[in-house]
Protein backbone atom coordinates (compact mmCIF):
# COMPACT_ATOMS: atom_id res chain seq x y z
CA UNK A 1 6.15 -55.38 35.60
CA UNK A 2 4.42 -56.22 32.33
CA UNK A 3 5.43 -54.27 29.12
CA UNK A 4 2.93 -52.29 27.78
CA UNK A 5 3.28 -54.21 24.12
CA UNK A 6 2.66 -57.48 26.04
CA UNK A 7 -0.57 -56.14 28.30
CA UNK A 8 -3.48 -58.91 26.82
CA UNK A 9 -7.33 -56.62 25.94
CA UNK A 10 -9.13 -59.50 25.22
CA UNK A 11 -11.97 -60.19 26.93
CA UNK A 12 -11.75 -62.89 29.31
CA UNK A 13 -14.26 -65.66 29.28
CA UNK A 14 -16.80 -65.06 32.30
CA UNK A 15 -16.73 -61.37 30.92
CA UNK A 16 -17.97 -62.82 27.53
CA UNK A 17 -20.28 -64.87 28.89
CA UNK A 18 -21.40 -62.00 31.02
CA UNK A 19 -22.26 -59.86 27.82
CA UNK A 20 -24.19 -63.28 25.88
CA UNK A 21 -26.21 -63.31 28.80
CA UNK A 22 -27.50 -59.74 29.12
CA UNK A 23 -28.85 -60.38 25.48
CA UNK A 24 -30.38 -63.38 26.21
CA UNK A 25 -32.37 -61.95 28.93
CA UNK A 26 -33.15 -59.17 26.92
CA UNK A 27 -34.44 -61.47 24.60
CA UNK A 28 -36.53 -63.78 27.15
CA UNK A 29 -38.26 -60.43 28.88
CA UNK A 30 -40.01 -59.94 25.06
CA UNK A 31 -38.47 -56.03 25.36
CA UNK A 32 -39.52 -56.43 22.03
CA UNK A 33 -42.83 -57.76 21.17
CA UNK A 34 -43.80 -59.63 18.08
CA UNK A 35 -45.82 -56.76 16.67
CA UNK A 36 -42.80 -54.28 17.41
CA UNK A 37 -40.35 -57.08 15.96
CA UNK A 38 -42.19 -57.44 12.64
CA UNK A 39 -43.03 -53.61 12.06
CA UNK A 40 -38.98 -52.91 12.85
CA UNK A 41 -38.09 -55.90 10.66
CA UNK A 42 -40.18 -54.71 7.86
CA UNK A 43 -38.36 -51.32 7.48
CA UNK A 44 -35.19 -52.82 7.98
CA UNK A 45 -36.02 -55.33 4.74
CA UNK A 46 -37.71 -52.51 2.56
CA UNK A 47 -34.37 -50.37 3.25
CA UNK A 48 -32.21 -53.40 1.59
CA UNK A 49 -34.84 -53.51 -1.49
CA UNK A 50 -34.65 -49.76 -1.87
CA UNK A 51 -30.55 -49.59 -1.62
CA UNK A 52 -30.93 -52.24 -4.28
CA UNK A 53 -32.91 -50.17 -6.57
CA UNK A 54 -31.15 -46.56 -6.42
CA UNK A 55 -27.75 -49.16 -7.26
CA UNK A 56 -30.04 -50.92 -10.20
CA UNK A 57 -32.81 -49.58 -11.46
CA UNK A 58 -32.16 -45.47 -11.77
CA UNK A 59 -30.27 -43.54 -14.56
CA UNK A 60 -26.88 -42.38 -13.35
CA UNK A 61 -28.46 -38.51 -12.52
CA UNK A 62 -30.96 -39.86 -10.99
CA UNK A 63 -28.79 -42.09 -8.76
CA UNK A 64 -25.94 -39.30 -8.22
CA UNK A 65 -29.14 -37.01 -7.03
CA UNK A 66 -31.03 -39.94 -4.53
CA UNK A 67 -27.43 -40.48 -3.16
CA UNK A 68 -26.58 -37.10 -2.45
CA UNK A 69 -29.72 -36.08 -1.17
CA UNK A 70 -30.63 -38.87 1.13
CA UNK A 71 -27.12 -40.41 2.12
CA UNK A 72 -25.05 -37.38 1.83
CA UNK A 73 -27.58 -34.89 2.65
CA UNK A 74 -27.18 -32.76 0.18
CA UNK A 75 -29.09 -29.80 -0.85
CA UNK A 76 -30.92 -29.35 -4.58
CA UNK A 77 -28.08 -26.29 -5.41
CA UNK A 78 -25.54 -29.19 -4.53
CA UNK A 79 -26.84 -31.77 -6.56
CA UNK A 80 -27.22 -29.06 -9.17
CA UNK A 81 -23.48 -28.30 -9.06
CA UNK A 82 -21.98 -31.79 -9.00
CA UNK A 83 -24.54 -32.74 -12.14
CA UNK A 84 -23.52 -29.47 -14.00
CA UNK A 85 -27.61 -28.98 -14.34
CA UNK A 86 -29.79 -25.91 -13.22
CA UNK A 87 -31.66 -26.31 -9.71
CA UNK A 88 -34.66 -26.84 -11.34
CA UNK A 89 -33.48 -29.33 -13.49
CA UNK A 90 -31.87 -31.39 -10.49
CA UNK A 91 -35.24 -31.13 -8.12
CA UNK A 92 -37.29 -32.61 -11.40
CA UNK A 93 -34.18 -35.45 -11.57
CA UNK A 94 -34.58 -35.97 -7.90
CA UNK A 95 -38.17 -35.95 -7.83
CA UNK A 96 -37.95 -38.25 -10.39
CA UNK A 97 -35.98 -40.81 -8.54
CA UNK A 98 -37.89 -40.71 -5.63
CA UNK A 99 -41.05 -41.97 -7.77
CA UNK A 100 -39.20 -44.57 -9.47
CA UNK A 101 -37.70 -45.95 -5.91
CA UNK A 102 -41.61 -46.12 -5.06
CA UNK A 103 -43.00 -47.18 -7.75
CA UNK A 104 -40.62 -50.00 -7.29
CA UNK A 105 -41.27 -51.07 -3.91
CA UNK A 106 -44.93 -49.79 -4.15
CA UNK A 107 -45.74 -53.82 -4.33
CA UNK A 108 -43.49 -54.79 -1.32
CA UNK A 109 -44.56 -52.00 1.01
CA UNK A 110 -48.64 -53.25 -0.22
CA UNK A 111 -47.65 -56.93 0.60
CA UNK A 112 -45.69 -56.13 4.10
CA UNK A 113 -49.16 -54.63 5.08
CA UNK A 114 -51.45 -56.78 3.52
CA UNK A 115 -53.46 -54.44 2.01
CA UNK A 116 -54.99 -52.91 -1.28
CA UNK A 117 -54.14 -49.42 -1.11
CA UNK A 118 -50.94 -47.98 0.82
CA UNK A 119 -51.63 -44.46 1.23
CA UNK A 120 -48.54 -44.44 3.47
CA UNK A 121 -46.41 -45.45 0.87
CA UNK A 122 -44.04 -42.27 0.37
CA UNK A 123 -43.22 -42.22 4.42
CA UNK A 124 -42.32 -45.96 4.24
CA UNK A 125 -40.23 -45.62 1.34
CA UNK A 126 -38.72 -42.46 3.35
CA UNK A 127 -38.10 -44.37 6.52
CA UNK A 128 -36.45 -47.36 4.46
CA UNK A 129 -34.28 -44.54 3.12
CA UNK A 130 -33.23 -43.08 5.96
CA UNK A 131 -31.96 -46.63 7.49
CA UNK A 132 -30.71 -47.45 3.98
CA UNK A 133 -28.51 -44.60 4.36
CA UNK A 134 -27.26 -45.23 8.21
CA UNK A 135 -24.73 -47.93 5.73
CA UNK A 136 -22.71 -44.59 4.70
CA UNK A 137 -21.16 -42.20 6.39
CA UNK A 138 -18.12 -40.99 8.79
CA UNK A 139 -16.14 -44.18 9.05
CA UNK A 140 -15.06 -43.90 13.48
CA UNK A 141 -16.13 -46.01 16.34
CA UNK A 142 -19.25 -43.62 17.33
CA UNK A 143 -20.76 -43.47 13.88
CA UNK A 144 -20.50 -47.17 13.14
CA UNK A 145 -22.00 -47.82 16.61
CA UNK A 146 -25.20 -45.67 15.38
CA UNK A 147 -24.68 -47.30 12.18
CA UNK A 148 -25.22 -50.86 13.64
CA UNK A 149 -28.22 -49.44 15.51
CA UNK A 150 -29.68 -47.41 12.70
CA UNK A 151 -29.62 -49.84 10.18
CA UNK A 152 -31.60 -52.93 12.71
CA UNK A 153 -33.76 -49.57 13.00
CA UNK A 154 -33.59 -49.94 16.63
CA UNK A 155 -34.14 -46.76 19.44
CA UNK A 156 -31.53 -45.92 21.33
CA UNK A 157 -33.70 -46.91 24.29
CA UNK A 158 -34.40 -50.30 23.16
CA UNK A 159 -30.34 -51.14 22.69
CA UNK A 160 -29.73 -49.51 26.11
CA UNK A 161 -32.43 -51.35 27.75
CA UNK A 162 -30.77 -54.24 26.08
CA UNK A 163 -26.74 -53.72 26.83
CA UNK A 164 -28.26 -51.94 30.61
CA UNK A 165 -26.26 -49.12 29.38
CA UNK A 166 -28.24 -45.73 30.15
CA UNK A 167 -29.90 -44.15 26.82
CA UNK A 168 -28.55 -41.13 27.80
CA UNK A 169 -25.04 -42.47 27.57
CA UNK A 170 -25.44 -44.29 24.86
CA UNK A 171 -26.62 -41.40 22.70
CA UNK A 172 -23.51 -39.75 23.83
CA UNK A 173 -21.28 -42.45 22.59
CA UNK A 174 -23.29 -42.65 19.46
CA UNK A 175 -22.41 -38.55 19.32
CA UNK A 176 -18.96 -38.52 20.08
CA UNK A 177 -19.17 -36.98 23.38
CA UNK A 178 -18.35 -39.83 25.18
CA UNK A 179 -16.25 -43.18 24.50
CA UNK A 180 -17.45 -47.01 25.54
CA UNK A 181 -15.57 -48.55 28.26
CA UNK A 182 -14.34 -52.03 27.85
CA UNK A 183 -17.29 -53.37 29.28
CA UNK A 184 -19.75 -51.29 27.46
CA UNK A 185 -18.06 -51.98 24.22
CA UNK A 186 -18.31 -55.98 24.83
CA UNK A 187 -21.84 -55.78 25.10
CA UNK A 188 -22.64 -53.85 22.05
CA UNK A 189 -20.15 -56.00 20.33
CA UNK A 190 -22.34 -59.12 21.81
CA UNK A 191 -25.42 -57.59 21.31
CA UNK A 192 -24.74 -56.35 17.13
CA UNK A 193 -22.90 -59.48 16.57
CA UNK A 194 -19.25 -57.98 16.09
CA UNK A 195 -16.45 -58.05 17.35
CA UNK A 196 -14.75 -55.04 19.17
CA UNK A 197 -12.35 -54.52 16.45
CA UNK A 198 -15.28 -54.19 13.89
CA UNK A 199 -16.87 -51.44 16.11
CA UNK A 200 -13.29 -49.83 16.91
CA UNK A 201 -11.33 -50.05 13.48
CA UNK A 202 -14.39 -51.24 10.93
CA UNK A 203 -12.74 -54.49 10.06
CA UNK A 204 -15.55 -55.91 7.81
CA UNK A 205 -14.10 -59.46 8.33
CA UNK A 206 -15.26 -59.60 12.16
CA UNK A 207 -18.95 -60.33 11.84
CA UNK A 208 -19.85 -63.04 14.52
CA UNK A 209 -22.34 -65.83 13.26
């Protein structure tokens, strides 16, 4: 009988193949049309730009406040204590930073949409947050699974549709309630472009190309 410290988890080759495939054919039924691609793609970029500017272009309070209120989602009272300001003082510094992150990518947002005037602007510059943030967090298998989804600002429905793994289910992996099965977990691996071991431990050095 086969020790346990000798049983081999790699996947074997058909079952790779298996999991390339069901991406591919994801990708040849268009589940995603242009349109859909671009407008997804265009959050996805804006959220790189504005992670770039909170890092670069904001004093340190204002920083401290954008990052605690957006990635950490922290209240005003919070970001009040950890600055050592009043409340009032932090919701001007955070108000603050939200301007400058727009007025930064006011031009990018104006240029993704080709037009004049981007009355839209602050719930762009919102959802770019949001997916901008999906990068921090808990650091186990389920959150880095929403993680990888979040941050390709993708639907739940749209990677299930595309791994033929139920929303439903995948939602609860995503939550916690529920954990992938070996076949489940090599097509999300296939599908995000890791490896299991980046979705199961975080190794940052697994990234397919």
């Amino acid at each position: 009988m086969q020790k346990e410290s000798e049983l081999d988890f790699s996947p074997l080759p058909d079952e790779a193949a298996m999991a390339q495939q069901a991406y591919t054919q994801w990708e040849r039924a268009e589940a995603e049309s242009m349109a859909e691609y671009v407008s997804r793609r265009r959050t996805v970029d804006l959220a790189v730009l504005a992670r770039q500017v909170v890092d670069e272009e904001l004093t340190d309070a204002q920083r401290t406040a954008i990052r605690m209120r957006y990635y950490e989602n922290r209240s005003p009272l919070e970001i009040a204590q950890r600055l050592q300001i009043s409340a009032s003082v932090a919701v001007r510094t955070l108000r603050r930073a939200e301007e400058n992150v727009r007025r930064y990518l006011k031009y990018v947002v104006r240029y993704q949409h080709d037009l004049r005037n981007v009355p839209f602007l602050p719930l762009e510059v919102r959802k770019a947050m949001v997916v901008a943030a999906a990068r921090y967090g808990k650091a186990d298998a389920a959150s880095r699974l929403r993680r990888l989804r979040v941050c390709e600002n993708l639907s739940p429905d749209a990677v299930g549709g595309a791994v033929d793994i139920p929303w439903e289910r995948l939602q609860a992996i995503e939550d916690g309630q529920a954990s992938p099965d070996a076949r489940e977990l090599l097509r999300l691996s296939a599908f995000y472009g890791v490896c299991a071991d980046s979705i199961l431990k975080g190794e940052p050095s697994c990234k397919r190309h």
